[in-house]
C-alpha atoms as a PDB file:
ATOM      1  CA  UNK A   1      -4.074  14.099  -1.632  1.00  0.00           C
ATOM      2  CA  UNK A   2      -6.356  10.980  -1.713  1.00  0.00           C
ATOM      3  CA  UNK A   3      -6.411  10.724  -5.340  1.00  0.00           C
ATOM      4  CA  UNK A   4      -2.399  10.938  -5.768  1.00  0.00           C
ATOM      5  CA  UNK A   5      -1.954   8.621  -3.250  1.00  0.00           C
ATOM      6  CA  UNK A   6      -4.276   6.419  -5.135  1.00  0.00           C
ATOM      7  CA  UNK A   7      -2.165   6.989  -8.234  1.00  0.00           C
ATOM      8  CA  UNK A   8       0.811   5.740  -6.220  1.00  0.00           C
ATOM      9  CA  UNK A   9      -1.010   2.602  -5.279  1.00  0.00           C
ATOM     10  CA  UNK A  10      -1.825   1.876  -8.628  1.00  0.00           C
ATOM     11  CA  UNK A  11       2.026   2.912  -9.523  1.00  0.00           C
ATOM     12  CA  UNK A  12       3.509   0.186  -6.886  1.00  0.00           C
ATOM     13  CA  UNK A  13       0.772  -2.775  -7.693  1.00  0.00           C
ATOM     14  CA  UNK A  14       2.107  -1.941 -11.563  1.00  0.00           C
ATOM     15  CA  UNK A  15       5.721  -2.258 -10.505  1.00  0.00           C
ATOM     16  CA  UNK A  16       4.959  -5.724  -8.172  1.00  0.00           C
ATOM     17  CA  UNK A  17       3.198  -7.187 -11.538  1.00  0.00           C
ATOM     18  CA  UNK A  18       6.194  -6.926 -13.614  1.00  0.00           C
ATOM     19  CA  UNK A  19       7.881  -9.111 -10.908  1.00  0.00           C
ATOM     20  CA  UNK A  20       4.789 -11.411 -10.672  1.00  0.00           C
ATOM     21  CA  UNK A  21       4.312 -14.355 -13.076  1.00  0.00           C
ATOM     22  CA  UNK A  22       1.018 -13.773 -14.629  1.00  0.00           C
ATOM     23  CA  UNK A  23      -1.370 -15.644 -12.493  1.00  0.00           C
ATOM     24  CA  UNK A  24       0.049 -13.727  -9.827  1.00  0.00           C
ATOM     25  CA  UNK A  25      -0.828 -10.637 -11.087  1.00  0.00           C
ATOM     26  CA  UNK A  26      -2.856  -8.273  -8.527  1.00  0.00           C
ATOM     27  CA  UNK A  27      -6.003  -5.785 -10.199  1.00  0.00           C
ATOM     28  CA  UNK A  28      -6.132  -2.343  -8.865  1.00  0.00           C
ATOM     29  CA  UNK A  29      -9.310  -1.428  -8.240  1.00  0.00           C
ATOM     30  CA  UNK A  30     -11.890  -0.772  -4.549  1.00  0.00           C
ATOM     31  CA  UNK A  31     -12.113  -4.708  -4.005  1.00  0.00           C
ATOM     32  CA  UNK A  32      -8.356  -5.412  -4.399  1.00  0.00           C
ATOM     33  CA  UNK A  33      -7.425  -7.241  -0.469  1.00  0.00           C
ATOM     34  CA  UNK A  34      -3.531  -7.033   0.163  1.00  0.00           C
ATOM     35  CA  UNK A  35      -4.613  -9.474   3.295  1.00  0.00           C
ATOM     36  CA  UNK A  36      -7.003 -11.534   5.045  1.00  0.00           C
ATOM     37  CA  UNK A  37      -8.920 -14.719   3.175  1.00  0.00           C
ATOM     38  CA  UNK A  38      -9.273 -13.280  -0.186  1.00  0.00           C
ATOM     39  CA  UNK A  39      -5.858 -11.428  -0.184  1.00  0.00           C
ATOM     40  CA  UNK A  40      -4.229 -11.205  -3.247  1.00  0.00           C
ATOM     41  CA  UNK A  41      -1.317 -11.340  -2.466  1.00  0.00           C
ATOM     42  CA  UNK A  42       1.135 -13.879  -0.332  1.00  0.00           C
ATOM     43  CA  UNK A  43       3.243 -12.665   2.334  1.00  0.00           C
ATOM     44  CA  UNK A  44       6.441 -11.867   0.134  1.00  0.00           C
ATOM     45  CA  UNK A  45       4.693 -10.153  -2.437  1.00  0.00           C
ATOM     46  CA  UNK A  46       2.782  -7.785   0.379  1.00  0.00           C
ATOM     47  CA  UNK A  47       6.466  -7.052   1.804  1.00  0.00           C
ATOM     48  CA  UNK A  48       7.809  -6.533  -1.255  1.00  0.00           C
ATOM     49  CA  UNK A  49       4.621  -4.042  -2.296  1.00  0.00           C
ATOM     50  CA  UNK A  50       5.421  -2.036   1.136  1.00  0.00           C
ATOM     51  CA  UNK A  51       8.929  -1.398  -0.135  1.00  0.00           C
ATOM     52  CA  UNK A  52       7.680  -0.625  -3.151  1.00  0.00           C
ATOM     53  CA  UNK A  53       5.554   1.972  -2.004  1.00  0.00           C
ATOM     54  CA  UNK A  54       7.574   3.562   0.539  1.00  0.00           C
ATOM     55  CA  UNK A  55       9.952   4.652  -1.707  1.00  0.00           C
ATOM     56  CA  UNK A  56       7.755   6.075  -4.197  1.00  0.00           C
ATOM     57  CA  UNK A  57       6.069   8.042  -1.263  1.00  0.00           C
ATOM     58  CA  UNK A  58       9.203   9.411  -1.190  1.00  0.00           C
ATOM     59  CA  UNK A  59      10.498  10.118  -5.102  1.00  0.00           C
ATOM     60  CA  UNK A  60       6.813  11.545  -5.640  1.00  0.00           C
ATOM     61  CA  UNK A  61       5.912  13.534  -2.122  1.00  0.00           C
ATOM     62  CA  UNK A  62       8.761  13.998  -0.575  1.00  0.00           C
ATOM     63  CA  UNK A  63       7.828  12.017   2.335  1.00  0.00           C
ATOM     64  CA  UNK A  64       9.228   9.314   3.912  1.00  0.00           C
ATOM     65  CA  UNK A  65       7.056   6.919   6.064  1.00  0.00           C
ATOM     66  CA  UNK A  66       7.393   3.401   7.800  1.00  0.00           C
ATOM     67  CA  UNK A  67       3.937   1.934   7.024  1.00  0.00           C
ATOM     68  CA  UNK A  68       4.318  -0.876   8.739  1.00  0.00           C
ATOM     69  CA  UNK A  69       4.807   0.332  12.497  1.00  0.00           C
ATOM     70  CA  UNK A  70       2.804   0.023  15.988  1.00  0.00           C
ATOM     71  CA  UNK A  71      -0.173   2.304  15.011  1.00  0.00           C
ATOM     72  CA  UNK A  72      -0.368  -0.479  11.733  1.00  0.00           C
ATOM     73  CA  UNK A  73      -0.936  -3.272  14.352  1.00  0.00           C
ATOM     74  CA  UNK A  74      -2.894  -1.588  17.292  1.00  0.00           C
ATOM     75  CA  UNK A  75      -5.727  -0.742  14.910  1.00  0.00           C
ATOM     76  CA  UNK A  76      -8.852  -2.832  15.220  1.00  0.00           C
ATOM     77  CA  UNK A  77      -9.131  -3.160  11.465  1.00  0.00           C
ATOM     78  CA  UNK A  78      -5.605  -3.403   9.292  1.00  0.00           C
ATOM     79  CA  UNK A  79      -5.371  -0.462   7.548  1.00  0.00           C
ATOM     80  CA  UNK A  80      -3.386  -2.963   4.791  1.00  0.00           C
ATOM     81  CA  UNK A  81      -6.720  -4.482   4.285  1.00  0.00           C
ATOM     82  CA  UNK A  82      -7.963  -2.888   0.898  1.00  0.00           C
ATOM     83  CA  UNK A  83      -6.895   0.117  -1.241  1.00  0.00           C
ATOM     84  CA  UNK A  84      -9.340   2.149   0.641  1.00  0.00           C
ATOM     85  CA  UNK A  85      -8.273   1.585   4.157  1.00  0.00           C
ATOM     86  CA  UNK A  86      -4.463   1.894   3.055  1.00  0.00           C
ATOM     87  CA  UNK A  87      -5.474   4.908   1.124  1.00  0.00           C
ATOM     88  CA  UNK A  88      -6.697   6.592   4.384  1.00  0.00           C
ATOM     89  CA  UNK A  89      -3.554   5.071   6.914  1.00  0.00           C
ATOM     90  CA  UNK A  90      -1.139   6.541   4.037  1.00  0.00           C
ATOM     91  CA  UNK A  91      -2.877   9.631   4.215  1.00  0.00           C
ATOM     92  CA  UNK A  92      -2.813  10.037   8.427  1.00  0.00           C
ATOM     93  CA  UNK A  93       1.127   9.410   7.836  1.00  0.00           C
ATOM     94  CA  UNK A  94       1.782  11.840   5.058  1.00  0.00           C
ATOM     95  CA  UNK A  95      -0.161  14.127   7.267  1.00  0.00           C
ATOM     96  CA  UNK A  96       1.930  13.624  10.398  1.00  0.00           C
ATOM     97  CA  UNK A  97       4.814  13.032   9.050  1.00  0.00           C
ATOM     98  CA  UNK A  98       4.520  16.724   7.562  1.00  0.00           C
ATOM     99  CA  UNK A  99       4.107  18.110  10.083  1.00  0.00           C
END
């Protein structure tokens, strides 16, 4: 599940760049930040990402999720921090939300 979730990261950052001028664009890869001091993106672009991934969790699982929701803010680290922590957070949902 990790790597298809992975794949829909990469899918959402891809759809975000084509709205992005190009020295907005954001890199997927491990040491991409979506917030904190070396975030790469600003605070409409990270909303507009969540969207964007939401309903692709959807059109490609099957699933839908709120990502942003309590458990998002009562962790001690934001799972929104890199593509590994969201990786993981998206999978707990998926998982819960299944079942």
């Amino acid at each position: 599940m990790k790597e298809q979730i992975k794949e829909i990261l990469k899918d959402a950052i891809e759809e975000l760049n084509e709205q992005l001028d190009d020295n907005e664009k954001v890199e997927f890869n491990e040491n991409t930040r979506f917030i904190g001091s070396q975030a790469a993106l600003d605070s409409i672009s990270f909303v507009t990402l969540i969207s964007i991934i939401e309903d692709l969790l959807e059109e490609k699982m099957g699933v839908t999720v709120q990502l942003v929701n309590e458990k998002a803010f009562s962790s001690k680290r934001s799972p929104f921090y890199s593509i590994e922590t969201m990786t993981q957070y998206m999978e707990d949902l998926i998982k819960e939300a299944q079942k």
